[in-house]
Structure formats: C-alpha cells, structure tokens
Protein backbone atom coordinates (compact mmCIF):
# COMPACT_ATOMS: atom_id res chain seq x y z
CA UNK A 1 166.12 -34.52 158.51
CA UNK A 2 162.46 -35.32 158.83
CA UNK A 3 160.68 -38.07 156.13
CA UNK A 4 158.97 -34.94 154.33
CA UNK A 5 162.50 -33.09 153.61
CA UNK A 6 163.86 -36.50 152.82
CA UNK A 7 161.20 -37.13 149.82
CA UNK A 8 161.68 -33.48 148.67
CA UNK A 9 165.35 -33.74 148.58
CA UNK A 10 164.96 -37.09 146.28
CA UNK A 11 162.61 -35.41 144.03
CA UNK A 12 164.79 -32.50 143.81
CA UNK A 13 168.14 -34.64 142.89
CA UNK A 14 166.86 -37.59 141.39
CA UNK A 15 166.23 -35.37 138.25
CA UNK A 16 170.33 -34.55 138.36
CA UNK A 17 171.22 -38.45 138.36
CA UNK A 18 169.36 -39.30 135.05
CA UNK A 19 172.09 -39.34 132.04
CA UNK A 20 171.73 -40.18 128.37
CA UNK A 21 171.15 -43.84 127.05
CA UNK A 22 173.98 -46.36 127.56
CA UNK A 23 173.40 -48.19 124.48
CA UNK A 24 175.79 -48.14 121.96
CA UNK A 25 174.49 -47.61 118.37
CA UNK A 26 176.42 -46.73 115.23
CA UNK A 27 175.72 -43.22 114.31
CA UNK A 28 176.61 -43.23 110.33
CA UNK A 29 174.63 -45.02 107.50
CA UNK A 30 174.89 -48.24 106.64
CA UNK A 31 173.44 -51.06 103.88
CA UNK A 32 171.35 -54.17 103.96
CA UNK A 33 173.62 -56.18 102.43
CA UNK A 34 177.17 -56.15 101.53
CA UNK A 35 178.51 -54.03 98.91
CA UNK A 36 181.05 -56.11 97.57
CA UNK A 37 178.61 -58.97 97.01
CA UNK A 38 175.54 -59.35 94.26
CA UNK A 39 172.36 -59.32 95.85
CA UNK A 40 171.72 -63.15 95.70
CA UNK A 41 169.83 -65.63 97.89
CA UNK A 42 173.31 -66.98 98.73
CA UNK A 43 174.92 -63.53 100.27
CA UNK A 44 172.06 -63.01 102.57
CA UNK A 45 172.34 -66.37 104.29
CA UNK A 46 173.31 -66.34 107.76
CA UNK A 47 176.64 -66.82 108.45
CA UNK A 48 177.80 -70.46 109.42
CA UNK A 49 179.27 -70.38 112.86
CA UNK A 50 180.44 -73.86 113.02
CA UNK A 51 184.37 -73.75 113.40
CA UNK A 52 186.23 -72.43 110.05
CA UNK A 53 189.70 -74.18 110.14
CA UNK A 54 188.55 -77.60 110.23
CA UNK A 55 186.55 -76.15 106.73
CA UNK A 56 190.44 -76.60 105.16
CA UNK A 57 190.49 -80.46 105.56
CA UNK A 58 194.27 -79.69 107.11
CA UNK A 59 194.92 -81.68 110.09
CA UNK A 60 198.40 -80.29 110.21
CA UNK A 61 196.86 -76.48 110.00
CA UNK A 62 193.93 -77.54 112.72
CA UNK A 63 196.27 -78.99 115.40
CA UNK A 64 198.71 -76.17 115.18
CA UNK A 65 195.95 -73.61 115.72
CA UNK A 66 194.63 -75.89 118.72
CA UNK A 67 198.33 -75.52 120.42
CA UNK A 68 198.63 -72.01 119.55
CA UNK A 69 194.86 -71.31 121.29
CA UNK A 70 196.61 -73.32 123.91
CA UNK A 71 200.02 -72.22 124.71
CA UNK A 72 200.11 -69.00 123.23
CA UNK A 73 201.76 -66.23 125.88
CA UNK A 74 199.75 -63.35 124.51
CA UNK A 75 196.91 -64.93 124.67
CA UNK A 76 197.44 -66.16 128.23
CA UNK A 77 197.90 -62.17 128.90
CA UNK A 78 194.50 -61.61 127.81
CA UNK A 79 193.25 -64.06 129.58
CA UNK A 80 194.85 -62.90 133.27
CA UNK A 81 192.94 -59.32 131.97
CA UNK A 82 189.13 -61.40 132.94
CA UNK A 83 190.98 -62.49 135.87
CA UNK A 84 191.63 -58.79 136.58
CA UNK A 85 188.34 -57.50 135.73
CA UNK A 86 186.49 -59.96 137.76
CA UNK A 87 188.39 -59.23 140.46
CA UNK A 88 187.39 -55.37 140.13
CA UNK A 89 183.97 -56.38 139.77
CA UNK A 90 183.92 -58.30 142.90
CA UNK A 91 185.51 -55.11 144.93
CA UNK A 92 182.68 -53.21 143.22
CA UNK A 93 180.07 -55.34 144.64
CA UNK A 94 181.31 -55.42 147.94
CA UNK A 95 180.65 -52.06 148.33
CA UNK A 96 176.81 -52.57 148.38
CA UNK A 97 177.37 -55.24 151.76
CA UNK A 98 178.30 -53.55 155.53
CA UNK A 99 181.57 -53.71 156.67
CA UNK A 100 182.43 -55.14 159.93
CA UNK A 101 185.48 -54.82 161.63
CA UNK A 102 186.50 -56.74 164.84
CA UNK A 103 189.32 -55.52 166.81
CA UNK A 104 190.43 -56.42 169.92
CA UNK A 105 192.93 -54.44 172.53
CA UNK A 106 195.14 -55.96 175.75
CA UNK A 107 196.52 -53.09 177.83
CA UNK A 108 199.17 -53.33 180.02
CA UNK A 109 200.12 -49.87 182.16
CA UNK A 110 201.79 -48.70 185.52
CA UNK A 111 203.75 -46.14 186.86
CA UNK A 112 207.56 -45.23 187.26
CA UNK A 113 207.27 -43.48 190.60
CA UNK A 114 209.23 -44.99 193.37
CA UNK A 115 207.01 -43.96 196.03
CA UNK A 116 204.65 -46.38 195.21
CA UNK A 117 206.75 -49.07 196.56
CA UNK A 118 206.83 -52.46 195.09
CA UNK A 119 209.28 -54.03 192.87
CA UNK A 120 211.55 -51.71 190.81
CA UNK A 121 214.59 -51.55 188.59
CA UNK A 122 217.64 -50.63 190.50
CA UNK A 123 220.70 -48.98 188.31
CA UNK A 124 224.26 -48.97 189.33
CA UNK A 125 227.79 -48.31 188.37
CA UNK A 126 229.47 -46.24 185.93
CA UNK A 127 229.05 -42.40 186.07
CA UNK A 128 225.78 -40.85 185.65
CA UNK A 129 224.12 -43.78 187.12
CA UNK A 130 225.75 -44.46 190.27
CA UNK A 131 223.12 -45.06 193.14
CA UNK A 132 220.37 -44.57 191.16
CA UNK A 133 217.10 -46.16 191.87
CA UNK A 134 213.96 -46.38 189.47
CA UNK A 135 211.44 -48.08 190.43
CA UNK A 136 207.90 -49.06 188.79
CA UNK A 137 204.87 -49.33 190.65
CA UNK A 138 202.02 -51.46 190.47
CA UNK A 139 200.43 -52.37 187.12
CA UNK A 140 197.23 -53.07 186.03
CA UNK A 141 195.87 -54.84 182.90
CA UNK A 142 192.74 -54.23 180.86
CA UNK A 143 191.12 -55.73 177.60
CA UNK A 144 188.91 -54.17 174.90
CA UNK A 145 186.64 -56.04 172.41
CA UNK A 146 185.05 -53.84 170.21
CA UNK A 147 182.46 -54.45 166.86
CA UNK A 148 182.33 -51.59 164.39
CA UNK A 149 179.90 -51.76 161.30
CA UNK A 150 179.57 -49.02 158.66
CA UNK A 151 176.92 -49.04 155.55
CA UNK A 152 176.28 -46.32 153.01
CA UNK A 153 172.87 -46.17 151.86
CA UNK A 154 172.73 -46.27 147.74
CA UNK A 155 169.53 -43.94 147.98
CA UNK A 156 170.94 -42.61 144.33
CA UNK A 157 172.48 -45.17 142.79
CA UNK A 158 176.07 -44.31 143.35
CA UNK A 159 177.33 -47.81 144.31
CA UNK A 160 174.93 -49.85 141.98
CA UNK A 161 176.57 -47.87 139.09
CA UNK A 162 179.86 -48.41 140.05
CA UNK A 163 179.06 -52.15 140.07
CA UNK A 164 176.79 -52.25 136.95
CA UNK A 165 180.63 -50.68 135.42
CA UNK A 166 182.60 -53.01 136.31
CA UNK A 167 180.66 -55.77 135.37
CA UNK A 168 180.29 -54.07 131.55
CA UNK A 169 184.36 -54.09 131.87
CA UNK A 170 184.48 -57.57 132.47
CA UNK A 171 181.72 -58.57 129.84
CA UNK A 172 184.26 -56.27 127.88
CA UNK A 173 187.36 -58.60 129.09
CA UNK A 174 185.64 -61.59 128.10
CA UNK A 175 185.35 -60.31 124.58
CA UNK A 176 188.69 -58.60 124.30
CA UNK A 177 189.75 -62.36 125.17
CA UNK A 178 187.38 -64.26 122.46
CA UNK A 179 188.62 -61.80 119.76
CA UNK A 180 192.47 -62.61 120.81
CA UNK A 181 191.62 -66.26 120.57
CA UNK A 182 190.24 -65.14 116.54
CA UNK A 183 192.54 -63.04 116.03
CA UNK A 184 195.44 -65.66 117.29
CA UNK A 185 193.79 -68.75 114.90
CA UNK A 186 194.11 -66.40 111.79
CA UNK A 187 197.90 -65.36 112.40
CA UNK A 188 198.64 -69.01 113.10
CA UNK A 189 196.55 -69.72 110.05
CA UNK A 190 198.55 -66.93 108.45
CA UNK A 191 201.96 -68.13 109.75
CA UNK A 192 201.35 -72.04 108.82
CA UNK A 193 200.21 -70.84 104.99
CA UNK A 194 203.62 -68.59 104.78
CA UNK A 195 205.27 -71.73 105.95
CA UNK A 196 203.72 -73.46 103.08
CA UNK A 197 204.34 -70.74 100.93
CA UNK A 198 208.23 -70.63 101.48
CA UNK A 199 208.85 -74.52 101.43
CA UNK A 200 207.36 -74.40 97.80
CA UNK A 201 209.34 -71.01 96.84
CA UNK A 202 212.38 -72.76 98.11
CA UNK A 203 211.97 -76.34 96.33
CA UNK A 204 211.41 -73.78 93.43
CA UNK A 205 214.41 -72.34 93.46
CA UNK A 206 216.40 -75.43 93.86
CA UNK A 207 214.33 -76.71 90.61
CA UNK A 208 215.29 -73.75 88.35
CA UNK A 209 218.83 -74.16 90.18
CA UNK A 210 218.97 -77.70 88.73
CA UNK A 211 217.06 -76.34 85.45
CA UNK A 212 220.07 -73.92 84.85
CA UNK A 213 222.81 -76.63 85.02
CA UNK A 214 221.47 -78.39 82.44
CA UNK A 215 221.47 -74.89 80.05
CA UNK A 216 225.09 -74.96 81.05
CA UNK A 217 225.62 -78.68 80.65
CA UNK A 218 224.33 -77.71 76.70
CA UNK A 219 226.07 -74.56 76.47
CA UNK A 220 229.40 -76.22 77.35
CA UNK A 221 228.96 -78.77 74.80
CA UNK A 222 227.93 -76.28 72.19
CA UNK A 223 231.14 -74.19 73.45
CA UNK A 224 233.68 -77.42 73.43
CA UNK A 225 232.50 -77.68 69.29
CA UNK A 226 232.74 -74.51 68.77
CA UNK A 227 229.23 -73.66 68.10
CA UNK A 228 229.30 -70.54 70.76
CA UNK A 229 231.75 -68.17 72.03
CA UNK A 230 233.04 -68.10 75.86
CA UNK A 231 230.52 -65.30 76.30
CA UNK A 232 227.68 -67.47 76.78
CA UNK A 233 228.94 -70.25 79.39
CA UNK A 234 230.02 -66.80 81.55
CA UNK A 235 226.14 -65.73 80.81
CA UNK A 236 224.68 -68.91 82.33
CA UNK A 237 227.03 -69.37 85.33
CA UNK A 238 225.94 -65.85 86.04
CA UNK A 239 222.53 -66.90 86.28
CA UNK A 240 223.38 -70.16 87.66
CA UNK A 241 224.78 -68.35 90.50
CA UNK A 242 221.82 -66.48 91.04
CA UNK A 243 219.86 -69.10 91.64
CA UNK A 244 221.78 -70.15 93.94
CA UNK A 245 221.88 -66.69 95.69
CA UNK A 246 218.00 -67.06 95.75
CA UNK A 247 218.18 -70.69 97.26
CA UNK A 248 220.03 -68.93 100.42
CA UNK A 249 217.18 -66.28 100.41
CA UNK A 250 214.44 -68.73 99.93
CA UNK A 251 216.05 -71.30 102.88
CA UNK A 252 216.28 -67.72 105.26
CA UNK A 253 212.39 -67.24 104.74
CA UNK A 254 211.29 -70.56 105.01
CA UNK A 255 213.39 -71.04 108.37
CA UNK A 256 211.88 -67.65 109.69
CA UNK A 257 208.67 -68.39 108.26
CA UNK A 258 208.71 -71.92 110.90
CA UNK A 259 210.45 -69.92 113.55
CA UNK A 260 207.43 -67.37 113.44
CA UNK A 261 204.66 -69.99 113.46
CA UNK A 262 206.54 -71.96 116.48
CA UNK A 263 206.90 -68.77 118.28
CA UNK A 264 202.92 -68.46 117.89
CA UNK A 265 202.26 -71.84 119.20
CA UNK A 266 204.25 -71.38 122.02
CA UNK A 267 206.95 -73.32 121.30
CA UNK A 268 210.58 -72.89 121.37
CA UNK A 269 211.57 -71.52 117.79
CA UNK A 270 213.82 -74.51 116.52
CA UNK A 271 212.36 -73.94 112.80
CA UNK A 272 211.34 -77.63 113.35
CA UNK A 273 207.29 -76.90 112.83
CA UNK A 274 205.21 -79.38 110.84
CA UNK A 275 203.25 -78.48 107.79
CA UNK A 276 201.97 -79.73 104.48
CA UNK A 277 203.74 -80.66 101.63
CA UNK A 278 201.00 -77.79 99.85
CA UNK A 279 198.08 -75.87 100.17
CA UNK A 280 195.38 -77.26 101.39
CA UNK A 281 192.19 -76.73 98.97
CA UNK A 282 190.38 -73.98 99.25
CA UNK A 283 186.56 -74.44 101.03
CA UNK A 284 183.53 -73.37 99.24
CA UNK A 285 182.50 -69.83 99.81
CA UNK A 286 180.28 -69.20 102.59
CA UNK A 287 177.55 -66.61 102.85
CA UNK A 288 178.54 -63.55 104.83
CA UNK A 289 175.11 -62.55 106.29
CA UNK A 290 173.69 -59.20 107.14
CA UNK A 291 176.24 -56.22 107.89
CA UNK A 292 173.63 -55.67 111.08
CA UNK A 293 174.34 -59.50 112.32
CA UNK A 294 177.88 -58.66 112.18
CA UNK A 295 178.02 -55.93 115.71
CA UNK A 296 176.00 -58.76 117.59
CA UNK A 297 178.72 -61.87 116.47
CA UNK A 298 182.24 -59.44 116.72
CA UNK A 299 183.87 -60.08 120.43
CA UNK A 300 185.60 -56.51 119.36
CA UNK A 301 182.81 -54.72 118.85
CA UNK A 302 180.53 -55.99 121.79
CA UNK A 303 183.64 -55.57 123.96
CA UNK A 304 183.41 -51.87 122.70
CA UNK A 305 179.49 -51.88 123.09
CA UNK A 306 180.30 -52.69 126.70
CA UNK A 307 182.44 -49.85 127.42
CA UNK A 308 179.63 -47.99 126.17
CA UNK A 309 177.52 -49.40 128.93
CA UNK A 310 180.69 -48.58 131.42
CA UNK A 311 181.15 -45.21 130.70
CA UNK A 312 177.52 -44.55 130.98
CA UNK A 313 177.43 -45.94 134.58
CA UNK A 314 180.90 -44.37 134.98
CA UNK A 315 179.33 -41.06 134.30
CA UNK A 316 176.35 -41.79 136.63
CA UNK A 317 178.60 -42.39 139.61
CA UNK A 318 180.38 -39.17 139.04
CA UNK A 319 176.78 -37.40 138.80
CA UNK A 320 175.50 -39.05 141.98
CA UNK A 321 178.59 -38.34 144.19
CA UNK A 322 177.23 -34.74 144.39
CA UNK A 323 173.92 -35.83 145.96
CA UNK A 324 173.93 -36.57 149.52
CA UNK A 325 175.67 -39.19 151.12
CA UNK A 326 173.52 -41.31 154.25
CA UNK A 327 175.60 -43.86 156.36
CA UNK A 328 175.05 -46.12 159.30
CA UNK A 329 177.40 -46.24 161.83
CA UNK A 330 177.44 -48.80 164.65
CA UNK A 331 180.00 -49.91 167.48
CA UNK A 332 179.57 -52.92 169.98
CA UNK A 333 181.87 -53.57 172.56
CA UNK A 334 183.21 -53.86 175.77
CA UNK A 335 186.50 -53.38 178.40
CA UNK A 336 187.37 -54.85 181.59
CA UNK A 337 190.22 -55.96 183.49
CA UNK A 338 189.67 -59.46 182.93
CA UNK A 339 188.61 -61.83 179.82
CA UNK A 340 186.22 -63.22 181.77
CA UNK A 341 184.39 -60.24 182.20
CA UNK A 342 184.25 -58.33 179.09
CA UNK A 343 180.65 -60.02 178.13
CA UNK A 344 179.14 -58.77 181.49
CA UNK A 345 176.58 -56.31 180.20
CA UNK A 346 177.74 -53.47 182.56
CA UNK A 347 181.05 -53.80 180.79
CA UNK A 348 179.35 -53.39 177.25
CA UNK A 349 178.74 -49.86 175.32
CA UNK A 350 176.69 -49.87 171.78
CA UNK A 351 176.39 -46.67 169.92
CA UNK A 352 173.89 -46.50 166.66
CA UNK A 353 174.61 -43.31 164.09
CA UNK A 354 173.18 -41.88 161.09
CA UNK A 355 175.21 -39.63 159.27
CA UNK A 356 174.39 -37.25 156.45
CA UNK A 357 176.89 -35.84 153.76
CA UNK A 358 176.45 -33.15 151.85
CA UNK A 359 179.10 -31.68 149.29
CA UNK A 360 179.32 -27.81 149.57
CA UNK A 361 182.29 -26.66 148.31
CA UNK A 362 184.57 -28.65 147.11
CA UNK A 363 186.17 -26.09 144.22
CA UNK A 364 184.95 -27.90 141.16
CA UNK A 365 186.30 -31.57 142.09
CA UNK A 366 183.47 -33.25 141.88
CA UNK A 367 181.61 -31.56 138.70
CA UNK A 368 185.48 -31.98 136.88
CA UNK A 369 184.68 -35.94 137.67
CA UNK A 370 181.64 -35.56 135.33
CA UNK A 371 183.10 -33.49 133.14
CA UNK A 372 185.84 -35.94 132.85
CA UNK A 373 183.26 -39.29 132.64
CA UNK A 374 181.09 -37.44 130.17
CA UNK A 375 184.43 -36.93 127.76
CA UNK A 376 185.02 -40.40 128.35
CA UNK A 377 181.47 -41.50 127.62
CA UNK A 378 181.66 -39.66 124.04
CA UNK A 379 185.02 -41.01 123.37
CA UNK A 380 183.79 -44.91 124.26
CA UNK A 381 180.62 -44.05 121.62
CA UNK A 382 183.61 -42.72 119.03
CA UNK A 383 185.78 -45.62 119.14
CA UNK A 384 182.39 -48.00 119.09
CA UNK A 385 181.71 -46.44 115.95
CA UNK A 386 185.10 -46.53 114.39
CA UNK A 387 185.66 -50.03 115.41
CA UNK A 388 182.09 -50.57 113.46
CA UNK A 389 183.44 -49.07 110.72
CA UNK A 390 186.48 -50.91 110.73
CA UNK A 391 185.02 -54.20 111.13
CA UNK A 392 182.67 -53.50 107.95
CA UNK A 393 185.66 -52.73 105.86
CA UNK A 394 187.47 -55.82 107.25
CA UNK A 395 184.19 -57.92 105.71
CA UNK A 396 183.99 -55.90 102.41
CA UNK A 397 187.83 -55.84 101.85
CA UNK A 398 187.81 -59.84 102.38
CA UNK A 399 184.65 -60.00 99.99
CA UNK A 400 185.83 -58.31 97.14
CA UNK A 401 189.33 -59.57 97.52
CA UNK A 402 188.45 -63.07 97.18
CA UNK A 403 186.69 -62.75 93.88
CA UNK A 404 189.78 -61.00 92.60
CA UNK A 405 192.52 -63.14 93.81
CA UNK A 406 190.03 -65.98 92.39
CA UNK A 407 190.67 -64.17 89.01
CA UNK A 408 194.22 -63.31 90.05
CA UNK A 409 194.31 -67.04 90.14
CA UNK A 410 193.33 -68.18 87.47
CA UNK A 411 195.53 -65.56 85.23
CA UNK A 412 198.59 -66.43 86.68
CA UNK A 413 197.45 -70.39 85.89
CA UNK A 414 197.27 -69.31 82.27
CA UNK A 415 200.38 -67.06 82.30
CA UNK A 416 202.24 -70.30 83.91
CA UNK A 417 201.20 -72.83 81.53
CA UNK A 418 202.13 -70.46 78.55
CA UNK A 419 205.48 -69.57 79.98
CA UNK A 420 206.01 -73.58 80.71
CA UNK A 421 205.03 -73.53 76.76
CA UNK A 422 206.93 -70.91 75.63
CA UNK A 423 210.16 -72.44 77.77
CA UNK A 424 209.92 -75.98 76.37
CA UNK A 425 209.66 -74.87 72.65
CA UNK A 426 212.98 -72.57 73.84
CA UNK A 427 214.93 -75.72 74.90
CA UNK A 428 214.17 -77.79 72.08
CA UNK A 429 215.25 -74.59 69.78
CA UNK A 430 218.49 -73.77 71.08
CA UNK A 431 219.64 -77.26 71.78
CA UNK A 432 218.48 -77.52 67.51
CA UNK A 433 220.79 -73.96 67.35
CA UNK A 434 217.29 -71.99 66.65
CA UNK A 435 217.47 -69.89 69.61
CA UNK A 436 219.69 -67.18 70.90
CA UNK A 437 220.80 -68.03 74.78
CA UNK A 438 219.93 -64.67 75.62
CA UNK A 439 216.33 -65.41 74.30
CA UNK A 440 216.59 -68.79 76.20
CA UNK A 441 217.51 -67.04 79.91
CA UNK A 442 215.06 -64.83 79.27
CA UNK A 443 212.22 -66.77 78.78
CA UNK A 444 213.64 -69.11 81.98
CA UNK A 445 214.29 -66.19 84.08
CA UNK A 446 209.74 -65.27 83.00
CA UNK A 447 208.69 -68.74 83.83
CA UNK A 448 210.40 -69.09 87.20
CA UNK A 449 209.43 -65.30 87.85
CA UNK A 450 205.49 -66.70 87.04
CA UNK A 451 205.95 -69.68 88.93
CA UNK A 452 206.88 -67.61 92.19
CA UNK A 453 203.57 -65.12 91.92
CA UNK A 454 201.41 -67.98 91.10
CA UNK A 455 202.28 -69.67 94.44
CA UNK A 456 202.49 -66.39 96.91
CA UNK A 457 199.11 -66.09 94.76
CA UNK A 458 197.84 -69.40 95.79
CA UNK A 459 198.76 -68.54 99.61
CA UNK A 460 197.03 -65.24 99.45
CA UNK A 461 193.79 -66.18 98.05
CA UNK A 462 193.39 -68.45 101.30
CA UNK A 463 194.60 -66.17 103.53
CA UNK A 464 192.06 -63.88 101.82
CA UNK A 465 189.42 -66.69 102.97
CA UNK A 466 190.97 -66.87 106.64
CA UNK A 467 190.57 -62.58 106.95
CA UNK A 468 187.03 -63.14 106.05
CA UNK A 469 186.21 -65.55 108.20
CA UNK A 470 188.43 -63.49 110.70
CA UNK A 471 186.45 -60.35 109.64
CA UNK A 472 182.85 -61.97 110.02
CA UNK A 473 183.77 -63.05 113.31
CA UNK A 474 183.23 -66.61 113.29
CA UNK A 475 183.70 -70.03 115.29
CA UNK A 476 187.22 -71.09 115.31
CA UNK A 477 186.63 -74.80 115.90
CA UNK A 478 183.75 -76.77 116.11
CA UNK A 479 182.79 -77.68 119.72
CA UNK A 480 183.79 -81.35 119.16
CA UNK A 481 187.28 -79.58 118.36
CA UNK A 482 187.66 -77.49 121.29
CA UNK A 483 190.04 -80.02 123.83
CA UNK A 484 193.10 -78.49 124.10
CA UNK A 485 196.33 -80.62 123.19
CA UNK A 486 199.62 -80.97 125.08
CA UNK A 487 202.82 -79.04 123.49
CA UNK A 488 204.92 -81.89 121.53
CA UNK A 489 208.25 -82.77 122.28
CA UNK A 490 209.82 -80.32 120.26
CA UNK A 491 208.49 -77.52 121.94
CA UNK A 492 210.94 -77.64 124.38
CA UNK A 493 214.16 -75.49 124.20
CA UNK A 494 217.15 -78.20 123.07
C-alpha cells in the first residue's frame, strides 16, 4: 500500500473509531442542598473528612474497627480483586511492547538402512526375529538458533484502548476496595453497638427478674394473712417466669450479638468480644455538604464512574478491530552442524515483513462485539446513575432519620421517667392495699416494655449517625489512626 492510500484509508476509518463521551454524568435532576436539611450556613459546610469513629470517644469501638479493617476475610477478598486487576492491566500494556521469542533446536538424524555399513543393532532369538539384522547408518547432528519478533502497529487505537480499560477497572478495584473498608467500619460499628445494645437488654431483664420477686415476696405475705386469694401468687409466678424466659432470650442475643462482631474482626467466634459497659455519647452533628461533593468523595460511585470510562474504551476496541490491522514481522537466526559455527554469517538468515489485515467477512462477529460493548456501555451509565441515586437516598434517609430518632429520643425519655413514676406510686399503693395486682403487673410489665425501646432507641439513633457518615462517604480513621493492630489472644480458636 503506497503512503497516499495509507493517509486516505486513515481519513476514511478514523471517522468509524470516534464513540460518545466516556464521562459519566447523572442524567436525572438533582438539588443544591439536601432536602432533609434547613437551608442553614451549617448544612452547606463541607463535609469533615477527618476519621469518624474516633468522633465517639470509644476506644473499645475504635480498636475493634482497626482489627476488623485488619483481619477481616471479606475484606482481604477485595483486596486480592486490585491484585487481579493490576495484573490485567499489566497484560494490557504489554501488548503495546514487541514480542521476542528465542528458541533454539539440536537435531540429531540418520538412517536405518544396512547398506550403509557402520554400527547397527543386531536382533536375535525367538520367532519372528531370528537372524535378523537392522542396522543404522551414519548420523549427523545440526543446531538451530533462531530470533522471532512480532509488533502490531496501534495506527487506531485498538491496543491503547484496551489498556486505557483496564486501567479504569483497576482505578475501579481500588474503590470497590475503599468502599469495603467503609462499608466494613460501619457493620463493625453496627455489630459493637448491638453488642452494647443486648448486654443492657439482658442486665434489664435480670433487673425486672429481681423486680418481680420482690412483688411475690409481698404478695406471699399479703397471701399468708389472708389479705389475697391464691389467685394472685399464681399471677406473679407467671410473670416471674417470664422474665425469666426473656433472660434466656436476652443471654441468646447478646452471645450472638459478640459472636457476630468477632466473626467481623476476624476472630474466632468465642462470644468473648470486648465492649462498653454503654453507649458511648453521641458526637455533635456534622455538616453534610453539597449533594454534588458527594459523587467525587463515594469509592462506590467513582468505582462506577470508572466503569464508565471502561466500557467506553471497551467499546472503542471493539470499533477499531474492524479497521485494518499492520504488523511487523522479523526472524534472525542461524543452523549449522556445530555450536561453534552457528554465528558465522554464511550460516545466518534474517527475514523483515509487513503484514496488512483486513476484515472482510467475518458474518457479523466483529460488529456483534460492538453491539455487545455498546449494551454494556449503556448499562455501566444505568447502574452509575442508580448507584447515584442510591447514594443520595442513603444521605437523605440518614439526615432526616437522625432528627427523628433525636425526637424519638427524647419521647421515650419522658415516657420512661413517667412509667418509673407511675410504677413507684403502684408499689407504695398495693403494698398500702390501694392497688389491684393486676393494675400493679400491668404497669411493671409498661415500664420494662419502655425501658427496652428506649435503649434499642438509644442504639439506633447512633447507628443512624454511623449510616450517615457511612452514606457521605467519609474518613474512617484519622491518619494518625491508620497502623494496623495484631489480633489478641482470644482470636484464636480454643
């Protein structure tokens, strides 16, 4: 092909290699500022990305998330997934370099015709064989060194997009990995609350256990002078036996509730995890920033703004492997009958090609590759913008559900101290013969029923804080923070 049909072919197919843009963008409308928060100085601060656990003041709940971001076996999965993406990456950009291929040959040959004398094999004996004589004739020995080299020329692009992919897929790896790490500190965070949560149910239950024997320790006196019939002891030691039907329940969840957070930080589940004796206190809000500022912080989201950018080049490849293909093919070598003589330059051959490839017919193969990359390329912009959406209703959910557990909060504070009221003025009633015991389990049966939502209420308004900070994709730990610790002793299997 001379230069001039060379430039016209370029002109002609370059046209055929240009795609759409490979930038992701969210295709549906959204705000300034959040919904779920007034329009204040405070909610259109920039979100502090400075490490959120350590914001708890738990050293407990920080040193368990530092093991889990450790140890965790998930996590280490996501981590080998970089490994494998790298490795992808670094076939892709091989592809751009020649390849050269040594290879060397020793040849021994000769012939089995006994005519030519010489030393031979002589068979004799048994039937068949008997005074037979074969015998080889001279050999001869040669050698073969040969160089071969091969290079595609990326006049279109091809191989550049293949390696511009796989680099997007392991920018996407990275971020896959950076929002397992998040998402592993808020289950741990999760997981060491619920731990919390079930330790306090459980010393609750033994407390209205103990509360119930002392109704019976009354009731029995009241029944021994005759004040009340057998009815009523029967009525408390059914309750009393309840209670201790929900100690059982409460020790079963607080056992699986340490099991679970062990099995997080990597450590055998012995139910043997540490935690505080109760919540920590809950940090002071932080401003959530701009919804925009949000798909350049979320690992999820850039990892899905990166396959974007792969499918794009993905869809380019497939595009440029109907253009022409133009390779270089070389060989260097030589053969002799002796070592010594294979560099002798009458010995050595070189051959230089160029080789031209042009797809003709190939029954649809390659333009079902584009097909096939384009569908791909609109379903990576899809899930881009459902993971957008998503995300935003992660940040608004966590918004608006902290201002109402706050409120939660603070009702079921009221509705406990009333029912603590309401139960004390009970006691002192019936043990003065004022109150019906009916009236009296009653009102015990509402206070420890209070007491129970006001603490799973205390443990989800800070989770609600943790699925914020979760949702607004911020630093786990602050980079003083980051060493990792060794598993403790108990981590091992007994």
């Amino acid at each position: 092909m001379t230069r001039l049909r060379l430039r016209l072919l370029v002109c002609c197919c370059a046209p055929i290699a240009l795609g759409g843009c490979g930038m992701a963008v969210t295709t549906f409308d959204k705000p300034e500022q959040w919904t779920s928060l007034p329009a204040s100085e405070d909610a259109v601060q920039a979100y502090p990305n400075a490490g959120w656990v350590e914001d708890f003041g738990d050293a407990q709940l920080t040193e368990a998330v530092k093991i889990a971001l450790a140890h965790n076996y998930d996590l280490k999965q996501a981590e080998m997934n970089i490994a494998i993406a790298k490795g992808h990456l670094k076939k892709a950009k091989a592809e751009l370099f020649p390849v050269l291929n040594l290879s060397g040959l020793a040849r021994r040959s000769g012939s089995l015709d006994s005519s030519d004398g010489g030393g031979g094999f002589n068979f004799s004996g048994g039937s068949g064989f008997s005074n037979n004589n074969f015998s080889g004739g001279g050999g001869s020995t040669s050698y073969d060194l040969t160089l071969d080299a091969s290079w595609e020329a990326d006049v279109w692009g091809r191989v550049r997009a293949g390696k511009k992919a796989a680099l997007y897929e392991y920018y996407a790896a990275e971020n896959d990995y950076e929002a397992a790490r998040q998402s592993l500190a808020a289950q741990t965070a999760r997981a060491y609350l619920l731990s919390i949560e079930t330790d306090k149910q459980l010393a609750l239950a033994r407390s209205f256990e103990n509360n119930l024997q002392e109704t019976l320790d009354v009731t029995q006196a009241f029944y021994d002078e005759g004040l009340i019939s057998l009815q009523d002891i029967h009525l408390v030691k059914t309750d009393l036996a309840r209670a201790r039907e929900s100690i059982r329940n409460a020790e079963s969840a607080h056992l699986s509730a340490l099991r679970g957070l062990e099995v997080l930080m990597g450590r055998y589940p012995a139910a043997k995890a540490a935690h505080g004796a109760g919540f920590p206190a809950l940090p002071d809000p932080v401003p959530a920033g701009l919804p925009a500022d949000l798909l350049e912080r979320r690992p999820d989201l850039i990892a899905a703004e990166r396959r974007v950018n792969a499918a794009f080049e993905r869809k380019k490849q497939a595009v440029t492997a109907k253009l022409p293909k133009i390779s270089l093919t070389g060989t260097f070598g030589g053969s002799s009958d002796a070592l010594r003589n294979l560099t002798d330059p009458a010995n050595v051959l070189w051959s230089l090609a160029g080789n031209l490839l042009f797809p003709i017919f190939n029954a649809g193969s390659l333009q079902a590759d584009v097909d096939i990359r384009t569908a791909e390329q609109e379903a990576a912009g899809a899930a881009y913008n459902q993971a957008a959406l998503h995300a935003f209703s992660d940040v608004e959910t966590a918004l608006s559900n902290e201002q109402l557990f706050r409120e939660r909060a603070k009702d079921l504070d009221e509705a406990y101290e009333n029912a603590q009221k309401a139960e004390t003025i009970a006691n002192a009633n019936f043990k003065a013969g004022e109150t019906d015991l009916l009236d009296l389990l009653q009102i015990k049966r509402n206070t420890i029923a209070v007491e129970i939502d006001r603490i799973r209420g205390q443990r989800e308004l800070l989770e609600q804080r943790v699925n914020l900070h979760l949702s607004l994709g911020g630093a786990i730990l602050r980079p003083e923070s980051q060493a990792q610790p060794e598993p403790p002793p108990e981590s091992k299997a007994p």
